[in-house]
C-alpha atoms as a PDB file:
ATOM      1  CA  UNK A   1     102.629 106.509 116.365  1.00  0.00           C
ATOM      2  CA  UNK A   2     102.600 109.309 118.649  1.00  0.00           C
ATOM      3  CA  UNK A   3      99.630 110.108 121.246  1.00  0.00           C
ATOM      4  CA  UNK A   4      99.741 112.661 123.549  1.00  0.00           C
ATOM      5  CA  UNK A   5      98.513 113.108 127.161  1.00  0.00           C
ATOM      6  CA  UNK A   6      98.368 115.719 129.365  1.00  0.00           C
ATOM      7  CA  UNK A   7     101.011 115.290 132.620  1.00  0.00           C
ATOM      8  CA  UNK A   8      98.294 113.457 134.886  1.00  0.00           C
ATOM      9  CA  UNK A   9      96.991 111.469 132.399  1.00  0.00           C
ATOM     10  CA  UNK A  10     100.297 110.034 131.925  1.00  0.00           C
ATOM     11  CA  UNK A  11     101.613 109.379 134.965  1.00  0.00           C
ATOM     12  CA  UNK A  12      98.176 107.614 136.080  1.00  0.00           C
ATOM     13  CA  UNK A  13      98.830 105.212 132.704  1.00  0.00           C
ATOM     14  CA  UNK A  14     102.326 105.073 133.569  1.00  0.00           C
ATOM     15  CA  UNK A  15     101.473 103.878 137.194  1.00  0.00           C
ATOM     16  CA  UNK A  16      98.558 101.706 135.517  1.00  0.00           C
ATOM     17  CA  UNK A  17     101.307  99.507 133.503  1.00  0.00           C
ATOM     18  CA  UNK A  18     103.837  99.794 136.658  1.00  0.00           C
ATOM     19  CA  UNK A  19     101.018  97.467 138.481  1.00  0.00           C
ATOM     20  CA  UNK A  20     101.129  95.093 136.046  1.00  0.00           C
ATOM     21  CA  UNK A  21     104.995  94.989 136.063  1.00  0.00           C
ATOM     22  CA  UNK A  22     105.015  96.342 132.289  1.00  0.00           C
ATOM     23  CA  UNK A  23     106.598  98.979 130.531  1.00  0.00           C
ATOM     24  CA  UNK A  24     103.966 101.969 129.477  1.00  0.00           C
ATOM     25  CA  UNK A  25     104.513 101.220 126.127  1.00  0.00           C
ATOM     26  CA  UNK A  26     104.071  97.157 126.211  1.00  0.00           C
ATOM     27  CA  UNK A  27     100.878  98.232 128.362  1.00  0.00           C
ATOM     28  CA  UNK A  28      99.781 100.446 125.587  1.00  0.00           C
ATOM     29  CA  UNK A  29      99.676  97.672 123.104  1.00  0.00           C
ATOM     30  CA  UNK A  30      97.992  95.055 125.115  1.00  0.00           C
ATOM     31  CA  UNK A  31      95.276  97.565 125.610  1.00  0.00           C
ATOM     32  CA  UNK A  32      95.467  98.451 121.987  1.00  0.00           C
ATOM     33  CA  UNK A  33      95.271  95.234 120.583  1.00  0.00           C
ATOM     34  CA  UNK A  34      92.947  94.068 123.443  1.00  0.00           C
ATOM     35  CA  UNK A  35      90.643  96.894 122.283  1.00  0.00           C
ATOM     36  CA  UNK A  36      91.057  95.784 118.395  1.00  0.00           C
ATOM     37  CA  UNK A  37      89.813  92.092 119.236  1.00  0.00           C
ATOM     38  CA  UNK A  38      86.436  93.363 120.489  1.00  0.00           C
ATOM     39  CA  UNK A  39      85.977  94.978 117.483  1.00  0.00           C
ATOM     40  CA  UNK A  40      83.171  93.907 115.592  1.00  0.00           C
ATOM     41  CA  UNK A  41      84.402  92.482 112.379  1.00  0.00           C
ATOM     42  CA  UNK A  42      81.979  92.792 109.177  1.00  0.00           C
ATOM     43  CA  UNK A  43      78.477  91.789 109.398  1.00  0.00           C
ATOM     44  CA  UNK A  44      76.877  88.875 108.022  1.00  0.00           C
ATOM     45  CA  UNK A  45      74.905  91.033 105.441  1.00  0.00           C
ATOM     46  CA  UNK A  46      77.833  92.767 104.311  1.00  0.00           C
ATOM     47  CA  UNK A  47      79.441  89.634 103.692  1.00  0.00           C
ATOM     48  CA  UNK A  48      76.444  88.541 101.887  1.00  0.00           C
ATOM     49  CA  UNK A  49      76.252  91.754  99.736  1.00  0.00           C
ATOM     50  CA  UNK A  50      79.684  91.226  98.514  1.00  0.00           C
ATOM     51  CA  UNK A  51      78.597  87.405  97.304  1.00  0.00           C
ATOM     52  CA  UNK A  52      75.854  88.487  95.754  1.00  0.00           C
ATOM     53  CA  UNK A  53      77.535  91.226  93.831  1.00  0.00           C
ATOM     54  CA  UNK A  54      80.678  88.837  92.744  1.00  0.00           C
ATOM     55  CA  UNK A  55      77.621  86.397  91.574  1.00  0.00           C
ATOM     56  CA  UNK A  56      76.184  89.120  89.292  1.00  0.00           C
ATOM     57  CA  UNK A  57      79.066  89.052  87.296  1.00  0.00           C
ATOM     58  CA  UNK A  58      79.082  86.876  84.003  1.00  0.00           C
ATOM     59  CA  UNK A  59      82.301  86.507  83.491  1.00  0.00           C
ATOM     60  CA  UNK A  60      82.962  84.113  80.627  1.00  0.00           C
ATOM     61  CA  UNK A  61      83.865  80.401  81.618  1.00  0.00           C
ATOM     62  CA  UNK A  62      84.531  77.052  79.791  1.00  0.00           C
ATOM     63  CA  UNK A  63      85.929  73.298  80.489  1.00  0.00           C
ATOM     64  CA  UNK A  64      89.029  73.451  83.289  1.00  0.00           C
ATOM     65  CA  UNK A  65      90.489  71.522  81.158  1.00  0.00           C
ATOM     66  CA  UNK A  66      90.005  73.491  77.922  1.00  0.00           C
ATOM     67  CA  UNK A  67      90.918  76.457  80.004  1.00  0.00           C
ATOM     68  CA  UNK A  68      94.424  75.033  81.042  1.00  0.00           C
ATOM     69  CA  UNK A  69      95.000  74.071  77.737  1.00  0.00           C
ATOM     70  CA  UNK A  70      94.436  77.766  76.403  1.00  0.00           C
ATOM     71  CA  UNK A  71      96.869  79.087  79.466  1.00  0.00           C
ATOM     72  CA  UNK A  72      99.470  76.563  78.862  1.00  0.00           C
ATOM     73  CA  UNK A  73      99.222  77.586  74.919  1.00  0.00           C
ATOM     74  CA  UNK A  74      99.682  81.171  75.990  1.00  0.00           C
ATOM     75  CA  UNK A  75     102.720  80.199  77.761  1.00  0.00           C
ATOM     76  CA  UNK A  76     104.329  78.551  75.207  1.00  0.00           C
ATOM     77  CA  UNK A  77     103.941  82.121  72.660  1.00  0.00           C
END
């Protein structure tokens, strides 16, 4: 990754980490991943959509143990 600043920019981020006795670039990714974990994730109704859309699907089923018995006969062809 490469993200450019203009000279005062950098030297105020550079002085920034210096303060907190870190390299610029170990600064940079405690801010970046500091920044990531206030991130909302997905909401609740997204999450919901997605349930409701797998349980739309009619996708055919039987017996588990009918259905291991037709996977372990594949295997054995």
């Amino acid at each position: 990754m490469q993200v450019l600043f203009d000279d005062g920019e950098y030297r105020e981020l550079q002085q920034a980490a210096r303060r907190q006795g870190l390299t610029l670039a170990e600064w940079v990714r405690q801010a970046l991943r500091a920044a990531r974990r206030t991130q909302p994730g997905d909401g609740a109704d997204h999450k919901l959509a997605v349930v409701r859309a797998a349980a739309a699907h009619a996708f055919p089923t039987a017996d588990i143990d009918a259905m291991l018995a037709e996977i372990e006969r594949g295997y054995a062809s």
